[in-house]
C-alpha atoms as a PDB file:
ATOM      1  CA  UNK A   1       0.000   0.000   0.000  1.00  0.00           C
ATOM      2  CA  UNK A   2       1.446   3.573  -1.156  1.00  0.00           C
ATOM      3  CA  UNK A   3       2.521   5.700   1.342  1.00  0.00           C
ATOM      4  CA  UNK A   4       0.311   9.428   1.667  1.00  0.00           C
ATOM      5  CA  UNK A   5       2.069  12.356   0.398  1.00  0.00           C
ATOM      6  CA  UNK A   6       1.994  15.081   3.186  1.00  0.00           C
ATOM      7  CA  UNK A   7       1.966  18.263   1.985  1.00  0.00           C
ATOM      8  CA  UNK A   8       5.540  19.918   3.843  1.00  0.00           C
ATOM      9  CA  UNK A   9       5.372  22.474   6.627  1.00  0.00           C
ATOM     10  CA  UNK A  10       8.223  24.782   5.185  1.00  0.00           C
ATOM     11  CA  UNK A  11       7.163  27.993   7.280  1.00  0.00           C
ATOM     12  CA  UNK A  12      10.238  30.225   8.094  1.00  0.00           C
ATOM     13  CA  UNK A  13      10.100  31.756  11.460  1.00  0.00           C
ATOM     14  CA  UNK A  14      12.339  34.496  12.455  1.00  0.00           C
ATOM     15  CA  UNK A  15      10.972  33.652  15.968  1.00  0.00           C
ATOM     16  CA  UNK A  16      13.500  31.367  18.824  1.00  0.00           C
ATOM     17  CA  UNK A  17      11.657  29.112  20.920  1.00  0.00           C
ATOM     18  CA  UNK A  18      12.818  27.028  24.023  1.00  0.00           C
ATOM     19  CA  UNK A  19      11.402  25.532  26.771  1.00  0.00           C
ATOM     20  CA  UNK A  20      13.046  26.079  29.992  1.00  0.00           C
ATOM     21  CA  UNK A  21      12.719  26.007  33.977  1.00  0.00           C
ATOM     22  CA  UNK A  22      11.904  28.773  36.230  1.00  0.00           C
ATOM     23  CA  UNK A  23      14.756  28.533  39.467  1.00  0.00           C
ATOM     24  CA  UNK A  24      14.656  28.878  42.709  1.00  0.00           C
ATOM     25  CA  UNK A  25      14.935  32.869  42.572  1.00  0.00           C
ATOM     26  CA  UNK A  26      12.491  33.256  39.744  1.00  0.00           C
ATOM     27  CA  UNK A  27      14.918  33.735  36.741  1.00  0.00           C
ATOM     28  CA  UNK A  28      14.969  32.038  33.766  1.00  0.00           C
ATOM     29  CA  UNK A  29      18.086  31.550  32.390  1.00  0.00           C
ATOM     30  CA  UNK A  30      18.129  30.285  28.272  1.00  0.00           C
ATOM     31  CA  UNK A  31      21.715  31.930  26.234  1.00  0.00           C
ATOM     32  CA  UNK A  32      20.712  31.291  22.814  1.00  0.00           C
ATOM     33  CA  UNK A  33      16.856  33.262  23.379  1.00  0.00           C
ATOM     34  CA  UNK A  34      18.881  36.446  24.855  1.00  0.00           C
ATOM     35  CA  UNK A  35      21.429  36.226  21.680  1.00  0.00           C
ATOM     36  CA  UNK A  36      18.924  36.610  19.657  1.00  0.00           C
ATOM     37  CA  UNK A  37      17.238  39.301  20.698  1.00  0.00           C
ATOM     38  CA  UNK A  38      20.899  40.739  20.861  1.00  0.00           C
ATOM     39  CA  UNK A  39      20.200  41.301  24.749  1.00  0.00           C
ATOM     40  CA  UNK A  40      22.979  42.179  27.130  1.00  0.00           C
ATOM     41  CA  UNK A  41      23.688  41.952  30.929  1.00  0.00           C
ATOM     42  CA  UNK A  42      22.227  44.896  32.624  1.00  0.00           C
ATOM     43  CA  UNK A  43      19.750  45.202  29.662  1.00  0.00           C
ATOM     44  CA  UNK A  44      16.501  47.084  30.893  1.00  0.00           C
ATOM     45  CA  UNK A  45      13.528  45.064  30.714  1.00  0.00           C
ATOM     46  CA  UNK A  46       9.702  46.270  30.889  1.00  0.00           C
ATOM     47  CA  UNK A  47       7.797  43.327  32.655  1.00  0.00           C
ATOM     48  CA  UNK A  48       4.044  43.037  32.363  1.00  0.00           C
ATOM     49  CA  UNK A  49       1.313  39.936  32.259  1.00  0.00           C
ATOM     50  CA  UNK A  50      -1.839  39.721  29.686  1.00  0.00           C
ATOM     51  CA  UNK A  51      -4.073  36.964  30.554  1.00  0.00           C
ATOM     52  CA  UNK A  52      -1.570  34.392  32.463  1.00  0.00           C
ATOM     53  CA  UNK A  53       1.003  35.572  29.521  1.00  0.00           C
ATOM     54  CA  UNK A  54       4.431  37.115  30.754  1.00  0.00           C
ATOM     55  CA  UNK A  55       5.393  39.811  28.001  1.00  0.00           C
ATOM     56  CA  UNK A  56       9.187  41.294  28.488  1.00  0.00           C
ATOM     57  CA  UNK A  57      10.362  44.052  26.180  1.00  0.00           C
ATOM     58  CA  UNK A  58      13.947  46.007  25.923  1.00  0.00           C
ATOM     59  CA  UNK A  59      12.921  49.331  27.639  1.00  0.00           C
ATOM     60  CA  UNK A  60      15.686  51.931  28.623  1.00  0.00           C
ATOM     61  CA  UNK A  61      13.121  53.224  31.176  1.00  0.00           C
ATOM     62  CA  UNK A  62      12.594  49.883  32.424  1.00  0.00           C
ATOM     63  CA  UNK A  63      12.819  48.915  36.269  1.00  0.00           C
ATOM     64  CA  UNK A  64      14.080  45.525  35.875  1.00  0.00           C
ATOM     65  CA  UNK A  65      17.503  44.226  34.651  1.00  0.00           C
ATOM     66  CA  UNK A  66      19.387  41.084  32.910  1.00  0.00           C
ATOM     67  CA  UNK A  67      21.958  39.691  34.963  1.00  0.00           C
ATOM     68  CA  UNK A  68      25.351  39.669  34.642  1.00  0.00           C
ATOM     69  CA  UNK A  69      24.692  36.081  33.645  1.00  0.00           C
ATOM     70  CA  UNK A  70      21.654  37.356  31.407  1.00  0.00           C
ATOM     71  CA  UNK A  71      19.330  35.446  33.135  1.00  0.00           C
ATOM     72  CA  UNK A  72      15.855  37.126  33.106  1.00  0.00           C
ATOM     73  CA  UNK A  73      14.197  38.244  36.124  1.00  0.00           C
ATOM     74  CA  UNK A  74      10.496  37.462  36.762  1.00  0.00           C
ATOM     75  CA  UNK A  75       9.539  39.255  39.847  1.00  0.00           C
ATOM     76  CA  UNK A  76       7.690  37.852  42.534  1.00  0.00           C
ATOM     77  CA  UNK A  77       3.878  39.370  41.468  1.00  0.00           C
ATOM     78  CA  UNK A  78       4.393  37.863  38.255  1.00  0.00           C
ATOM     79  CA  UNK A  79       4.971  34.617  39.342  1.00  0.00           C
ATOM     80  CA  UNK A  80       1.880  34.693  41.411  1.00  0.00           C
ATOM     81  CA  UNK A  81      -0.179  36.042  39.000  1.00  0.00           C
ATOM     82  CA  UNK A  82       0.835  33.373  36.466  1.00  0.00           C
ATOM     83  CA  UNK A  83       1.207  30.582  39.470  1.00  0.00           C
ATOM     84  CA  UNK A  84       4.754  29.794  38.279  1.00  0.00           C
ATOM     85  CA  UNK A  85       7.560  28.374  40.938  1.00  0.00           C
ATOM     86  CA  UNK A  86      10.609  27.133  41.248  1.00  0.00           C
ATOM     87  CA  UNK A  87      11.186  24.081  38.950  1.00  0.00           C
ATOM     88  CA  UNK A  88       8.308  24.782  36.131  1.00  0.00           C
ATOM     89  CA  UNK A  89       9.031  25.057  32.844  1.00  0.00           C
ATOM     90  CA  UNK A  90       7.876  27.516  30.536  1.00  0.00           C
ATOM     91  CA  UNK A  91       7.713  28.039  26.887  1.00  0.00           C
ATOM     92  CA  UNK A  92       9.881  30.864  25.912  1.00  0.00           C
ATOM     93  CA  UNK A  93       9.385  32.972  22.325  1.00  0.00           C
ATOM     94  CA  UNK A  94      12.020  35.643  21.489  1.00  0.00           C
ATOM     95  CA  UNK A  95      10.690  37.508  18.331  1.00  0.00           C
ATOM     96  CA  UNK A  96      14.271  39.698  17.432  1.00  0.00           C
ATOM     97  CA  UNK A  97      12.702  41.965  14.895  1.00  0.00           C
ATOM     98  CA  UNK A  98      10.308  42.886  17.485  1.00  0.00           C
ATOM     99  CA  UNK A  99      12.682  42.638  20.020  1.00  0.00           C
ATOM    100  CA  UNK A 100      10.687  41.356  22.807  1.00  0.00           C
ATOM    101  CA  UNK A 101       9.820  37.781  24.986  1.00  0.00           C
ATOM    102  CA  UNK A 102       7.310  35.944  25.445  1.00  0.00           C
ATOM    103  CA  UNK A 103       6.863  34.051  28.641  1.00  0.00           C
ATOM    104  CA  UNK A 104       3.719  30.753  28.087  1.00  0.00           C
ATOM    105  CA  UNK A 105       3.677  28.441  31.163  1.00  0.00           C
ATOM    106  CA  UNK A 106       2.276  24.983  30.250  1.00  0.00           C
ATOM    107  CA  UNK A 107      -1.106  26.277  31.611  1.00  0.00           C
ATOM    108  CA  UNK A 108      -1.360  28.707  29.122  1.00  0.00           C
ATOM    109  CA  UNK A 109      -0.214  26.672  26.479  1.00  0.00           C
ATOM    110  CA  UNK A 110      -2.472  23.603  27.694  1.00  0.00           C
ATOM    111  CA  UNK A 111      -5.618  26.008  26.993  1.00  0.00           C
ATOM    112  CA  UNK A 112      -4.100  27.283  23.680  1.00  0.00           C
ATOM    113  CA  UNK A 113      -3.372  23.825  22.253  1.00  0.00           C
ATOM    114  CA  UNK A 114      -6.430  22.138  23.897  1.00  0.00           C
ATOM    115  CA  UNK A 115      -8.618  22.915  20.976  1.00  0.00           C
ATOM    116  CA  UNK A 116      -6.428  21.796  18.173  1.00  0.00           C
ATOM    117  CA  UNK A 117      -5.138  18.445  20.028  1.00  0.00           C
ATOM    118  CA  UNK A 118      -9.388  17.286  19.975  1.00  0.00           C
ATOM    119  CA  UNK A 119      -9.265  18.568  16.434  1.00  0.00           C
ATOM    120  CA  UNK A 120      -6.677  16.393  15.279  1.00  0.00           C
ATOM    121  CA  UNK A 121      -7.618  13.351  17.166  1.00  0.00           C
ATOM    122  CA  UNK A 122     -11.237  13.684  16.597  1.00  0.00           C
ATOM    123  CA  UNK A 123     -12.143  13.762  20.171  1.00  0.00           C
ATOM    124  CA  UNK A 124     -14.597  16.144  22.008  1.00  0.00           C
ATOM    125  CA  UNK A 125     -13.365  16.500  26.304  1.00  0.00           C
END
């Protein structure tokens, strides 16, 4: 029996995507996501959530810094509001044309992808 031909998912994204782990002093810490957004230590950041999503953009005015390490700093309100500790991952998506990150925990993203994981398996929850 022939094989199907798929057709190919050939989309070019200038977007850098990694999934990491919050540690224990709320920082997430990912080198190749801060290269390329061309980010350096000391870097001001402006921190803010929309709907359970962490959104962190360059900001000279900003009150929040990289580290010397370039780890990124998610303050303490923001990992309430988005129920994040020490040890959970999270989906990280540096857009460097925008220059900006994108913080998704796996809650978000559960409720994101939820839709399109019954789609493709034909099943209702």
């Amino acid at each position: 029996m022939p094989l199907a031909v798929l057709p190919a998912l050939r989309r070019r994204s200038s977007r850098c995507y990694r999934i990491v782990a919050l540690d224990d002093r709320g920082r997430l810490a990912e080198s190749a996501v801060i290269a390329a957004l061309g980010w350096r230590p000391g870097q001001r950041l402006a921190i803010r959530v929309v709907e359970g999503v962490v959104l962190i953009e360059a900001d000279a005015g900003g009150v929040f810094r990289l580290s010397r390490r370039c780890h990124v700093p998610l303050p303490a309100p923001v990992r309430r509001w988005c129920a994040l500790g020490a040890g959970d991952r999270v989906l990280l998506v540096a857009e460097p044309a925008r220059g900006r990150l994108t913080v998704y925990s796996l809650t978000v993203l559960d409720g994101v992808l939820s839709s399109v994981h019954e789609r493709v398996w034909g099943e209702a929850e």
